[in-house]
Protein backbone atom coordinates (compact mmCIF):
# COMPACT_ATOMS: atom_id res chain seq x y z
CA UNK A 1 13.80 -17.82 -51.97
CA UNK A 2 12.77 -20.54 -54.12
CA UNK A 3 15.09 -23.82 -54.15
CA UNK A 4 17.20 -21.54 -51.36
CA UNK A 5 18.70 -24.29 -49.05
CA UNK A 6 17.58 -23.53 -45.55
CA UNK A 7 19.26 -25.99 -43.28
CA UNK A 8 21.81 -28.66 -44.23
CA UNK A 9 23.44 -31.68 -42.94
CA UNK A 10 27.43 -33.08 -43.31
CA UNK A 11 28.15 -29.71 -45.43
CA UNK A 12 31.27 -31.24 -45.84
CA UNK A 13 29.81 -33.97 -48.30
CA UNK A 14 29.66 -33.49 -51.43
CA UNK A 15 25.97 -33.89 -53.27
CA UNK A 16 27.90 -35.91 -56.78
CA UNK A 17 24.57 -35.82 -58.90
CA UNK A 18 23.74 -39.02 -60.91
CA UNK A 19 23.17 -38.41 -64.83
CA UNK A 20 19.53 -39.15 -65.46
CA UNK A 21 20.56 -41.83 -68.12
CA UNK A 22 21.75 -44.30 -64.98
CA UNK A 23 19.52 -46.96 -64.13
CA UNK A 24 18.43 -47.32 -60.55
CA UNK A 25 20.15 -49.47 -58.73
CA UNK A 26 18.29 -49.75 -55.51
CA UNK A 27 16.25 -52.38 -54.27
CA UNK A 28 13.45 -51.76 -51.73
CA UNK A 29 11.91 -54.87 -49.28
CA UNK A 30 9.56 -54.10 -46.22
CA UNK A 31 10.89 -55.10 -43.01
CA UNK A 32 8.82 -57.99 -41.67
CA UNK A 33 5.68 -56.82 -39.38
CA UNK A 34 4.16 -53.86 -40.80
CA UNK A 35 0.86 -52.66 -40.93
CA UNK A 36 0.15 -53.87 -44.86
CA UNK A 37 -3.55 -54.82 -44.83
CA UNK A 38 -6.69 -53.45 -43.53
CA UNK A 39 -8.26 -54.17 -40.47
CA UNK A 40 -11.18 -52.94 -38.76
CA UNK A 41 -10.53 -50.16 -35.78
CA UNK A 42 -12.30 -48.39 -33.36
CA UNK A 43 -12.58 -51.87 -31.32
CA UNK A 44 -10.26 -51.01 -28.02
CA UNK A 45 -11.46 -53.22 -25.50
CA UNK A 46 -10.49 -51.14 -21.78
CA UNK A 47 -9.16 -54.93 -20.67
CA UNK A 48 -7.09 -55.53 -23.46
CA UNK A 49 -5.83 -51.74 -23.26
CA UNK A 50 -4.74 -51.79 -19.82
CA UNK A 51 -3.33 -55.12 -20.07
CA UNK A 52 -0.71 -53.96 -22.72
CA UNK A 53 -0.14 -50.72 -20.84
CA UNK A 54 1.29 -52.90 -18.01
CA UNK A 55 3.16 -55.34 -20.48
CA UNK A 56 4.80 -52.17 -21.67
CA UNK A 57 5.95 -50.91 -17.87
CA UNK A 58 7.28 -54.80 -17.47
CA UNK A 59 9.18 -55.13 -20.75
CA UNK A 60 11.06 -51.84 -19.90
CA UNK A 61 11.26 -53.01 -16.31
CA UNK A 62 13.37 -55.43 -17.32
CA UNK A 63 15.84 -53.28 -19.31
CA UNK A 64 15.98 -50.87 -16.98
CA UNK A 65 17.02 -53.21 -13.92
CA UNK A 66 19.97 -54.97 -16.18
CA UNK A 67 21.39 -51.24 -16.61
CA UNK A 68 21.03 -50.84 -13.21
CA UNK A 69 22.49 -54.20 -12.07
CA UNK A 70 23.47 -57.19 -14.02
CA UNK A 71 22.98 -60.21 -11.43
CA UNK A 72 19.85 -60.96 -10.69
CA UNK A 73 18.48 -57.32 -11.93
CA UNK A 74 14.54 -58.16 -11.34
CA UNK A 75 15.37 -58.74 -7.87
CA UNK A 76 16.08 -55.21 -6.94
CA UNK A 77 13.19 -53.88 -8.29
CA UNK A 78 10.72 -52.30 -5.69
CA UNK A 79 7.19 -51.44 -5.28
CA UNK A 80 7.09 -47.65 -5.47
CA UNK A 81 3.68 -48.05 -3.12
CA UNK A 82 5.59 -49.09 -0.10
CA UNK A 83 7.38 -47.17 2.60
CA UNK A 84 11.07 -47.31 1.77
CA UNK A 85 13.79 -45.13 3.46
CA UNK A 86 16.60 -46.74 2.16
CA UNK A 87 17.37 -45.46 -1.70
CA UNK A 88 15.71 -48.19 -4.39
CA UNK A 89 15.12 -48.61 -7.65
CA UNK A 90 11.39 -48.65 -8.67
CA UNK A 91 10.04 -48.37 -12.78
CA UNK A 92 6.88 -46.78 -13.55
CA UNK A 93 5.04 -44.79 -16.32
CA UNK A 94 5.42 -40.72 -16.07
CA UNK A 95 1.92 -39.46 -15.73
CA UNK A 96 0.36 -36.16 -14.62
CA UNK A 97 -1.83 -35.54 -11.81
CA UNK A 98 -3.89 -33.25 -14.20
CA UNK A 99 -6.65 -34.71 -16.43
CA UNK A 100 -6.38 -31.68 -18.64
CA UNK A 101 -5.91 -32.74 -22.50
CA UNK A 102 -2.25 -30.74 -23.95
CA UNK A 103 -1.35 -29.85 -20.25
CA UNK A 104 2.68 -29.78 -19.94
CA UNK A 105 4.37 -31.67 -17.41
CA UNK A 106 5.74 -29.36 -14.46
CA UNK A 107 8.14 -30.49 -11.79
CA UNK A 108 5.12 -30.42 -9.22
CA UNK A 109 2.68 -32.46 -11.01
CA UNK A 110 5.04 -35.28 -12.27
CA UNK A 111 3.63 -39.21 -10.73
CA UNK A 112 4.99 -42.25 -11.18
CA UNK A 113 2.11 -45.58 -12.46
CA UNK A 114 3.01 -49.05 -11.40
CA UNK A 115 2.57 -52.09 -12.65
CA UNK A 116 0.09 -54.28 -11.35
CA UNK A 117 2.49 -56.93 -10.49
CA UNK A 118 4.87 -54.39 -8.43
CA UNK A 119 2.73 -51.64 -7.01
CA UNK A 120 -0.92 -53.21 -8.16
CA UNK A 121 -1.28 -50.04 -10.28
CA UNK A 122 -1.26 -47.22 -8.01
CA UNK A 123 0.01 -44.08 -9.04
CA UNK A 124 2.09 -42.51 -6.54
CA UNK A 125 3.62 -38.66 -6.61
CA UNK A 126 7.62 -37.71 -7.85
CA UNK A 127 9.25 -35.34 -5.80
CA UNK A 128 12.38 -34.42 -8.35
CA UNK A 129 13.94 -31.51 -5.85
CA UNK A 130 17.37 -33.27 -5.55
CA UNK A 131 17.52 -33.52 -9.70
CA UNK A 132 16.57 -30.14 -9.45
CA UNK A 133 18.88 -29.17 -6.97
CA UNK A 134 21.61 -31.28 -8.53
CA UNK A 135 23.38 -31.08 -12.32
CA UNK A 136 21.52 -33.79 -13.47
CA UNK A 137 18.92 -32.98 -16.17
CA UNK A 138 16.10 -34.59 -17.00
CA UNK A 139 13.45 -34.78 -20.05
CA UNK A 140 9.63 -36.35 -18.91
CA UNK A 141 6.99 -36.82 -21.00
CA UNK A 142 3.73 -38.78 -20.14
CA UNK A 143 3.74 -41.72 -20.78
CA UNK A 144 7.46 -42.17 -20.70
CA UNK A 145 8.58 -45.63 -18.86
CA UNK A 146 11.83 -44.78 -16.63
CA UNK A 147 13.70 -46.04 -13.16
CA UNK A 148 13.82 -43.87 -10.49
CA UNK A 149 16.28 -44.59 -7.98
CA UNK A 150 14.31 -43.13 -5.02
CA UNK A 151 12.81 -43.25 -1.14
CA UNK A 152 9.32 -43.57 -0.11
CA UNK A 153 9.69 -42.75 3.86
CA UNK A 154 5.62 -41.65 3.92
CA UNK A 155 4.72 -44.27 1.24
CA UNK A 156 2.65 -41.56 -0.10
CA UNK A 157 6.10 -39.73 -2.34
CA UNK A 158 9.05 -40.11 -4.49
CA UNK A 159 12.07 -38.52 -3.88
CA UNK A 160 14.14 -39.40 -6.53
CA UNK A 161 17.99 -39.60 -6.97
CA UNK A 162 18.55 -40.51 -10.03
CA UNK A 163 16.66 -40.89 -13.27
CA UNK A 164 17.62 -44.37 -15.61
CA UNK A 165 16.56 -44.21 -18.91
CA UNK A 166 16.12 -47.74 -21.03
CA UNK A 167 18.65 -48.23 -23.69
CA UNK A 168 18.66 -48.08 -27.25
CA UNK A 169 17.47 -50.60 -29.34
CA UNK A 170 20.07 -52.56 -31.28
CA UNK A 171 21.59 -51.09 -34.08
CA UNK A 172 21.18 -52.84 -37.66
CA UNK A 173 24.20 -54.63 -39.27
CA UNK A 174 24.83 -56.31 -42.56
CA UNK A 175 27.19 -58.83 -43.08
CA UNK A 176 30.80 -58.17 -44.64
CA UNK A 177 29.70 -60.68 -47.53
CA UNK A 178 26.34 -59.56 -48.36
CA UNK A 179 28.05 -55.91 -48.54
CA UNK A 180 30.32 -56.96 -50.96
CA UNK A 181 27.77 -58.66 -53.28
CA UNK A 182 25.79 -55.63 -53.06
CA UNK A 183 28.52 -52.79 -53.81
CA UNK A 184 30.66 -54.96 -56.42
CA UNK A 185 32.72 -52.99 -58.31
CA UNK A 186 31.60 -54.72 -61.71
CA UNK A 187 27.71 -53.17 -61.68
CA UNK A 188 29.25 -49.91 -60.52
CA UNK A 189 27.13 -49.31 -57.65
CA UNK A 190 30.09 -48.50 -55.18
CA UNK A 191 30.86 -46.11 -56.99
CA UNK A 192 27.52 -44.15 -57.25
CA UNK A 193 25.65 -42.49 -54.73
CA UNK A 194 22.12 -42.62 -54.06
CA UNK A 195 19.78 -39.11 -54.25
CA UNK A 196 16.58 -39.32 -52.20
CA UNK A 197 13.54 -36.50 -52.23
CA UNK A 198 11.53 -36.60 -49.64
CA UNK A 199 8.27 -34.29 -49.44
CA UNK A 200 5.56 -33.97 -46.86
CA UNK A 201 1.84 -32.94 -47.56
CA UNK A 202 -0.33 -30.67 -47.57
CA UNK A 203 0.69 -30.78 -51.17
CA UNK A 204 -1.29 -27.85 -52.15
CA UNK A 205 -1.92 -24.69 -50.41
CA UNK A 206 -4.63 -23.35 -48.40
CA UNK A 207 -6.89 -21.46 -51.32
CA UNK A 208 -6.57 -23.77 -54.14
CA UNK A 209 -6.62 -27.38 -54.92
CA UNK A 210 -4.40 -27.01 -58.20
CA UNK A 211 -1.31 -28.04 -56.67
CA UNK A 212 0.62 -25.82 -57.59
CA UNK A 213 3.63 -26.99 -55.04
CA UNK A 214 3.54 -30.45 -55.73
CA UNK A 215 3.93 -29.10 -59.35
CA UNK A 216 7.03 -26.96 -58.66
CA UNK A 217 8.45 -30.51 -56.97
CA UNK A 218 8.14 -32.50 -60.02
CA UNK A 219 9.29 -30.19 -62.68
CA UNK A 220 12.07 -28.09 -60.56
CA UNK A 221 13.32 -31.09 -58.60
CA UNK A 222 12.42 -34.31 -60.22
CA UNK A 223 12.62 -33.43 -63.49
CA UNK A 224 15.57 -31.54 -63.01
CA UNK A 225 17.56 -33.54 -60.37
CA UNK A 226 16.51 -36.90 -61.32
CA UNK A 227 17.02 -38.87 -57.99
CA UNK A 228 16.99 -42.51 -57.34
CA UNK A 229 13.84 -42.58 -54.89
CA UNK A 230 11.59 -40.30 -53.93
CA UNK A 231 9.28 -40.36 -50.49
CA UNK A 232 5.94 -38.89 -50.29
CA UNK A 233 4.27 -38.24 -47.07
CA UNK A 234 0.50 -37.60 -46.35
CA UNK A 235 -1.53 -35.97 -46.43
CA UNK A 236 -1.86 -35.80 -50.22
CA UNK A 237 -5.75 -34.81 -50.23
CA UNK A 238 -6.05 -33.21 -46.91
CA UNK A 239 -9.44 -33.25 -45.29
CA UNK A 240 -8.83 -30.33 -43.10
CA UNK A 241 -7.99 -27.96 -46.69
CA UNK A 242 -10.59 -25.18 -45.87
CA UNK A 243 -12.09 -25.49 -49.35
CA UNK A 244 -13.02 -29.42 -48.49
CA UNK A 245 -14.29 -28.45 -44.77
CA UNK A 246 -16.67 -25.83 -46.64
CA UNK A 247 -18.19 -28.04 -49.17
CA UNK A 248 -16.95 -25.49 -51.86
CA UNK A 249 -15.24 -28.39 -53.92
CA UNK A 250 -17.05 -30.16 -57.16
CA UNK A 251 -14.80 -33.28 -57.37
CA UNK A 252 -14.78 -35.78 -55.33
CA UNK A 253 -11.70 -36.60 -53.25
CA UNK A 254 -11.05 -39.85 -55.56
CA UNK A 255 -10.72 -37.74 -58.12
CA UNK A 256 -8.86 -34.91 -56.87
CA UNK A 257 -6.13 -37.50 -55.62
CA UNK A 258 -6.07 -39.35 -59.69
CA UNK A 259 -5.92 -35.98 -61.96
CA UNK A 260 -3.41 -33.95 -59.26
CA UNK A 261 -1.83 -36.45 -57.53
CA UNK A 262 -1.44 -39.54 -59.51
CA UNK A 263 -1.03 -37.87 -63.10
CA UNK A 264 2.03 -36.24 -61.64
CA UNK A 265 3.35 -39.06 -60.04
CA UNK A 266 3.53 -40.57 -63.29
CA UNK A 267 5.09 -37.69 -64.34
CA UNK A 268 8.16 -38.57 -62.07
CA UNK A 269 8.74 -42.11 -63.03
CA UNK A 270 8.56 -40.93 -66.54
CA UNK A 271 11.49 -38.56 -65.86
CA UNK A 272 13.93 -41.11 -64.59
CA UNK A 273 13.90 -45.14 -65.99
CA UNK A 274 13.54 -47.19 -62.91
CA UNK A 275 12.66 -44.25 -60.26
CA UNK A 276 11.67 -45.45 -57.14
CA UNK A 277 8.13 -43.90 -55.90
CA UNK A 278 7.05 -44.41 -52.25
CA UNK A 279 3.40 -43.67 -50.93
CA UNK A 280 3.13 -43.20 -47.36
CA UNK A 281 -0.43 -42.07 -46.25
CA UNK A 282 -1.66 -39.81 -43.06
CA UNK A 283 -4.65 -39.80 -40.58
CA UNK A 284 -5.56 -36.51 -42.65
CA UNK A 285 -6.34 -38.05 -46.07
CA UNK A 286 -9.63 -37.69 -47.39
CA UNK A 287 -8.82 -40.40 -49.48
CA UNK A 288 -8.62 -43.17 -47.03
CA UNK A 289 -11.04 -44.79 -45.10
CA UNK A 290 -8.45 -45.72 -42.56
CA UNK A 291 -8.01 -42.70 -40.04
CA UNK A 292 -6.69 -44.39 -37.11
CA UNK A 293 -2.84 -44.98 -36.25
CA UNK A 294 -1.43 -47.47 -37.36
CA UNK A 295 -2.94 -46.68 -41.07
CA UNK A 296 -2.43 -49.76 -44.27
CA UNK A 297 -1.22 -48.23 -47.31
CA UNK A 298 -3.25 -45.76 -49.73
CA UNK A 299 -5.91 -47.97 -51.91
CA UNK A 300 -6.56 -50.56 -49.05
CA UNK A 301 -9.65 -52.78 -48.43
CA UNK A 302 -10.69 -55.46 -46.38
CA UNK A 303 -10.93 -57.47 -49.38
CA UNK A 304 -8.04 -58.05 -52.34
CA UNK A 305 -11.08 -56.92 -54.25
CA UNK A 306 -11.68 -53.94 -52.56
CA UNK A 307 -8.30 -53.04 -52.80
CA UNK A 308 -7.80 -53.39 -56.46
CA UNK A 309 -11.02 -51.11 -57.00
CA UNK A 310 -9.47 -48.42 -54.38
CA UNK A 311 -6.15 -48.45 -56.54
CA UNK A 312 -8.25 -47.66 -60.00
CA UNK A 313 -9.91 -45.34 -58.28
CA UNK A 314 -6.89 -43.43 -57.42
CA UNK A 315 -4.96 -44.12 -60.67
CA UNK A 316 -2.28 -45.90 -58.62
CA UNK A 317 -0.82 -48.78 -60.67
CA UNK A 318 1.86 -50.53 -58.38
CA UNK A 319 3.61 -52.67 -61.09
CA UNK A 320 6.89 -53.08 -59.45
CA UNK A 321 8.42 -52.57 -62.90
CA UNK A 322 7.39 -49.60 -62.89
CA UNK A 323 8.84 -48.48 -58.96
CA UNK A 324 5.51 -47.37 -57.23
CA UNK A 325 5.19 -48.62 -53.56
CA UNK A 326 2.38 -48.11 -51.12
CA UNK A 327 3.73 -48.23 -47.99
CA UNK A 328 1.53 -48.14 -44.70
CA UNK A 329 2.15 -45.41 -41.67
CA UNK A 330 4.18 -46.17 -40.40
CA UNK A 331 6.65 -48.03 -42.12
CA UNK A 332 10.12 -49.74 -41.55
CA UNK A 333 11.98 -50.73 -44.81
CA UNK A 334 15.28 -51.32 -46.09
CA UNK A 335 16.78 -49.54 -49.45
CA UNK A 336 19.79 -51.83 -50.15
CA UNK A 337 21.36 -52.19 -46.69
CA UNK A 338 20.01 -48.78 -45.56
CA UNK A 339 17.11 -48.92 -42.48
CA UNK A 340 14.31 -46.67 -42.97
CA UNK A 341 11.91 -45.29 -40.55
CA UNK A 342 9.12 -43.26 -41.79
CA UNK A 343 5.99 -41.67 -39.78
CA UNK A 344 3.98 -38.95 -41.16
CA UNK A 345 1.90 -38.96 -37.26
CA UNK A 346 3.52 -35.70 -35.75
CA UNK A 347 4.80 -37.47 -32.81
CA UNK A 348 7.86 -34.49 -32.56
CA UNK A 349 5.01 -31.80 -31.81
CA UNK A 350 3.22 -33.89 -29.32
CA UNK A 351 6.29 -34.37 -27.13
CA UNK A 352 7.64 -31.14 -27.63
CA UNK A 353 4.05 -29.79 -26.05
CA UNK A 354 3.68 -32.44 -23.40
CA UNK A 355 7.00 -33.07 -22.19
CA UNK A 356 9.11 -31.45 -18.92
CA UNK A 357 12.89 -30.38 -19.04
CA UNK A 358 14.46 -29.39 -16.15
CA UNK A 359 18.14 -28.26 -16.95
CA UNK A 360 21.13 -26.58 -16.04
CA UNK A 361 22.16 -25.15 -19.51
CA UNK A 362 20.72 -24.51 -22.80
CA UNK A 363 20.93 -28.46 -23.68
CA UNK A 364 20.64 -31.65 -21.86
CA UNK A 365 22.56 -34.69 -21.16
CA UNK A 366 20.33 -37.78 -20.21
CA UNK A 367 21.73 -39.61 -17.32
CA UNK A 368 22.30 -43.74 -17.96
CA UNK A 369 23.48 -46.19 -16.82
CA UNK A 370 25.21 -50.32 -17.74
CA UNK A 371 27.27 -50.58 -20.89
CA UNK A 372 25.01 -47.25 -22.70
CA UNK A 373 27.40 -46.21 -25.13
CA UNK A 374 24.73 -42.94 -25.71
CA UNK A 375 25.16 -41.67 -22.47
CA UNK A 376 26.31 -38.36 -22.34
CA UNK A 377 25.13 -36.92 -25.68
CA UNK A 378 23.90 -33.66 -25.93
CA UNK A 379 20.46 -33.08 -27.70
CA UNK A 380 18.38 -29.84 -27.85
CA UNK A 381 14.98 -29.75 -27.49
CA UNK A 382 13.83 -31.33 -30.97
CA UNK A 383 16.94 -33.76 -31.37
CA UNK A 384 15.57 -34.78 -27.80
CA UNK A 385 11.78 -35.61 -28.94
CA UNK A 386 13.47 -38.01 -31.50
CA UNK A 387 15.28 -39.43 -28.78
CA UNK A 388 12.74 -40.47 -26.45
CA UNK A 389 11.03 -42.72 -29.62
CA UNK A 390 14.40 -44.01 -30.45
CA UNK A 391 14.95 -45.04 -26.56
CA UNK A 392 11.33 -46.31 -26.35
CA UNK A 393 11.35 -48.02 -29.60
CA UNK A 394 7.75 -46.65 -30.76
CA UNK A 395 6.77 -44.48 -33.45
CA UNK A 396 4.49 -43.00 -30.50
CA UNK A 397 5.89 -43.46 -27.21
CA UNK A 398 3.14 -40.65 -25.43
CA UNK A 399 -0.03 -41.78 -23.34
CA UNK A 400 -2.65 -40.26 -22.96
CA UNK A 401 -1.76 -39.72 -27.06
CA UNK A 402 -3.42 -36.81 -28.24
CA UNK A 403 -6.63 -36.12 -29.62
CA UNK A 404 -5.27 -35.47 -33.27
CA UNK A 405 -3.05 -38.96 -33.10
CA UNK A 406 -6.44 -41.22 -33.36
CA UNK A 407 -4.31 -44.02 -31.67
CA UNK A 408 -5.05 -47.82 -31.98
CA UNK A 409 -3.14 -48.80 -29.48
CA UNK A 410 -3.98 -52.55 -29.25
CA UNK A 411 -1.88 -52.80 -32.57
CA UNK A 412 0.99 -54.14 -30.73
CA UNK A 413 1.32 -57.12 -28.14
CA UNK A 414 2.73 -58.29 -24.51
CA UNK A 415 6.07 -58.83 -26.41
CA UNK A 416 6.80 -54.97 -27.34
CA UNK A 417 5.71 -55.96 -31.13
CA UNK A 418 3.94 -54.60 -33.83
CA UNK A 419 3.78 -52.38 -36.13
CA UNK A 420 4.27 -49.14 -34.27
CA UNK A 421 7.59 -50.94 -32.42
CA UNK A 422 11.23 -49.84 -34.08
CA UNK A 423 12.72 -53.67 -34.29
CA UNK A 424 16.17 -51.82 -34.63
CA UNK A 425 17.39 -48.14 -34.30
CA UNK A 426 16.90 -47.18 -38.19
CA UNK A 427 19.67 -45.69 -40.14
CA UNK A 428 17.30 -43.24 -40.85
CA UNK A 429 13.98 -41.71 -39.17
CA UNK A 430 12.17 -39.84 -40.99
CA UNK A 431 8.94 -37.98 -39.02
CA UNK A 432 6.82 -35.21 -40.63
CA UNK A 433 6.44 -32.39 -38.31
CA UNK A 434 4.47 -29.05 -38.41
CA UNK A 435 7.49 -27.64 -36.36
CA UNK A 436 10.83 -26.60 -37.44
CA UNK A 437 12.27 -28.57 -40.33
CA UNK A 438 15.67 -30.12 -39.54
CA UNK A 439 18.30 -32.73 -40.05
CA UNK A 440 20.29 -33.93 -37.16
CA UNK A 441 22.22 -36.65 -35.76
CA UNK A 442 20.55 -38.48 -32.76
CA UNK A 443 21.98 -41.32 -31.13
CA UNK A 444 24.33 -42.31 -34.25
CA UNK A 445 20.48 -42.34 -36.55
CA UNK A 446 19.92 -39.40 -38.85
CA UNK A 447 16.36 -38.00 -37.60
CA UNK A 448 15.08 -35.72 -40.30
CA UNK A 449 11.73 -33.72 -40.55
CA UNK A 450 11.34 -31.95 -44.14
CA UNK A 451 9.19 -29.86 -43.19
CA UNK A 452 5.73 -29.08 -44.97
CA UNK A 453 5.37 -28.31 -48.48
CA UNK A 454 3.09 -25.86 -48.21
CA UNK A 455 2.67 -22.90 -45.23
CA UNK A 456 -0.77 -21.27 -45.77
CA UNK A 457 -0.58 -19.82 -49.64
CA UNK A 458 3.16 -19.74 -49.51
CA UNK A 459 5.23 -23.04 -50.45
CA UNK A 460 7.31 -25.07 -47.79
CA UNK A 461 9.84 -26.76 -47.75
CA UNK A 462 11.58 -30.68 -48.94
CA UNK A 463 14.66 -32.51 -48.50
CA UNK A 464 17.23 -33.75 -50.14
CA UNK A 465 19.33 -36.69 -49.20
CA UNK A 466 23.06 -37.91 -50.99
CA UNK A 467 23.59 -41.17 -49.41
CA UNK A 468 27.78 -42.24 -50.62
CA UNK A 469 28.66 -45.70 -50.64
CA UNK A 470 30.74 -48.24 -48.52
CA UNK A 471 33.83 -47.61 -49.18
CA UNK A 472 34.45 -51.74 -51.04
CA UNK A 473 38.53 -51.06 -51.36
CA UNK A 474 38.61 -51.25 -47.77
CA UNK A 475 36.77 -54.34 -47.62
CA UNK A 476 39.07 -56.18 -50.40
CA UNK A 477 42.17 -56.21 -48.50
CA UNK A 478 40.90 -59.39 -47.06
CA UNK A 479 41.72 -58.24 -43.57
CA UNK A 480 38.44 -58.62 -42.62
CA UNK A 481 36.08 -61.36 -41.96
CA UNK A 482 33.56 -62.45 -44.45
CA UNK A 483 31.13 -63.32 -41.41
CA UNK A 484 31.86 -59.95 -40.02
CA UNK A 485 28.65 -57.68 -39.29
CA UNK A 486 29.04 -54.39 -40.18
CA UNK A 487 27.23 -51.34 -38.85
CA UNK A 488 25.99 -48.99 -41.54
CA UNK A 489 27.21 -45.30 -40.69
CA UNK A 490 25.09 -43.67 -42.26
CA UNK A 491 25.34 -40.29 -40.24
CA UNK A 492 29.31 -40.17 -41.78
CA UNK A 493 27.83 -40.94 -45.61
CA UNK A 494 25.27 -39.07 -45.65
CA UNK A 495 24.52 -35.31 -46.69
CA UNK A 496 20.93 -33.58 -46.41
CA UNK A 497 19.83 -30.32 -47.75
CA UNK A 498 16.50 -29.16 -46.52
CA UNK A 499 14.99 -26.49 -49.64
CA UNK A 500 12.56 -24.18 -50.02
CA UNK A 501 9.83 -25.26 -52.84
């Protein structure tokens, strides 16, 4: 079953392969407000904590009551605490009344957590018979911030109506001219696609550390295929690999990560002139000393000293002529006009555990409301864990997170910013996932997970990605507006092939 394609994406598009020759025409920038130095974790103050908890319930508070009503929308907000027989609409966190760690949401233990400007905090119960009762579906997770248009006769329950979720970020644009420069007709580019690889660790399987996968990737796909930019997602040495957890290993993880990881990077760029290489670490690398969430690229210090010994260390050389980029996890960055989100934290598995669908058929519709173009798409139960980051614009939208996520919360601020905060709904989200490997469209954004690349002693699976270009001709009739802002479609360009290594 090697290189067998197990799940694909706009089958209908063709994958027009490059000739190896081609220079790469792609340029890569970091969107502004990642995670790209070190800092020192582990320093949660409970104050600080709580206080962004509550900034979070009052920045979606504020979303949610426009949907609902667009003059004066804060007004009609109520405190889910107070005795209310007339239907209102109140906005809360979904939490559980069990303290259990990996406990699923059920319809009888779903509460709603105030803020503790409208409700001081309290946490008050969610009676969700009439959704049951009803057609409407609904998707919880804890966590989750929603509007629950709902009575409170007792002042002790919820009995909710209706469920708002918030909308979707905005979506990114370019403008008409900037397109043009980019895709002019006299460097070629509009008439080339790009090819993308993108792998996710473990990169070698469970009774070696030879690599043997990783291996396969660079002389069967790489080599072969020569693509324009390939992403690789942690964990490259993985400090769960039962042959590091025994102690049965005589190199040290350093060195490990230079002689199987690096040499073969080198390896790729060597195959193509001017391939792009992206690093993106995970929680699980032995090779970091950053294991909390948010996580600064591979080979960071505290000092620019530090750093440049960490990156000799590991064999990384980052010359930019040379296309190697460390990214941090996660990461937000553009490749020409095209918005990338990438996570290797395996948000998708969390939800999927934690979360509560109630349901009338085999998928769900979420219920909105306001000018929510989304409403009334149909999502199954993966497409729907990608949902609920793209409509809470986090890379990891759960509280309590769980135990494996090693959260730092406090990296983000009162103003819904930060590094783990989606500025934009990316063209494309990218989220490494010990569950199924798939490639969907969610919300108009192409949410892929590759899958692993290895499964015990037996290889994984990768994508591929064939990204076709604006169409320019189009553009050069001069019907159109030079200041116009274009959205990027990427979902209609784009064809994915997940493979089996």
């Amino acid at each position: 079953d090697r290189a067998k394609t197990v799940d694909a994406f706009n089958k209908h598009i063709q994958f027009i392969p490059v000739p190896a020759s081609e220079p790469v025409q792609c340029e890569l920038s970091l969107v502004p407000g990642q995670q790209t130095d070190g800092y020192r974790y582990m320093y949660e103050k409970l104050t600080e904590k709580g206080e962004l908890l509550d900034a979070q319930i009052e920045y979606f508070a504020k979303i949610i009551a426009n949907q609902y009503q667009q003059d004066d929308p804060m007004d009609l907000i109520c405190n889910p605490a107070q005795p209310r027989n007339e239907p209102g609409l109140v906005v809360g966190r979904i939490c559980s009344d069990s303290f259990q760690d990996g406990v699923a949401l059920n319809a009888h233990s779903v509460m709603l957590e105030c803020s503790r400007n409208n409700g001081s905090g309290l946490r008050i119960k969610v009676d969700l018979s009439k959704i049951l009762d009803s057609s409407q579906p609904c998707t919880l997770f804890p966590g989750q911030i929603v509007g629950f248009v709902a009575t409170n006769p007792s002042g002790q329950q919820l009995h909710v109506s209706y469920i708002i979720y918030p909308t979707l970020p905005p979506r990114p644009t370019t403008n008409l001219s900037e397109i043009k420069s980019m895709y002019r007709a006299e460097n070629g580019l509009n008439k080339r696609t790009i090819h993308i690889v993108v792998a996710s660790g473990p990169f070698t399987l469970v009774d070696s550390l030879t690599y043997e996968p990783l291996e396969a990737l660079v002389v069967d796909v790489i080599e072969k295929d020569a693509p324009d930019v390939v992403i690789l997602m942690g964990p490259f040495v993985d400090i769960d690999h039962p042959l590091i957890v025994s102690g049965n290993v005589m190199e040290d993880v350093d060195d490990i990560f230079r002689e199987q990881v690096a040499k073969r990077i080198d390896r790729m760029r060597d195959a193509r002139p001017g391939l792009q290489v992206i690093l993106v670490p995970s929680i699980r690398d032995a090779c970091t000393e950053w294991v909390a969430f948010p996580q600064p690229p591979l080979a960071s210090g505290i000092t620019t000293e530090i750093a440049q010994l960490r990156k000799k260390n590991l064999g990384l050389t980052t010359d930019s002529q040379r296309g190697l980029y460390l990214f941090p996890n996660p990461v937000q960055f553009r490749l020409n006009e095209i918005v990338f989100a990438v996570s290797t934290s395996d948000i998708v598995f969390d939800l999927a555990e934690s979360q509560y669908m109630c349901r009338s058929g085999p998928k769900t519709h979420l219920k909105s409301f306001g000018n929510d173009s989304s409403a009334g798409h149909v999502l199954d139960r993966l497409s729907t864990c990608f949902n609920h980051v793209l409509r809470h614009r986090s890379f990891y939208p759960m509280f309590p997170s769980s135990s494996n996520a090693c959260l730092d919360s406090t990296h983000q601020d009162g103003e819904y910013a930060g590094p783990l905060i989606l500025q934009v709904i990316p063209d494309i989200l990218i989220v490494s996932s010990r569950l199924q490997y798939m490639a969907r469209n969610v919300q108009d954004c192409l949410c892929i997970n590759p899958g692993m690349m290895t499964k015990g002693r037996n290889g994984g699976t990768y994508a591929r990605l064939c990204i076709h270009p604006f169409n320019t001709d189009v553009m050069d009739t001069g019907d159109m507006d030079e200041d116009i802002e274009l959205e990027h479609a990427i979902v209609h360009r784009t064809a994915v092939n997940i493979r089996r290594i």
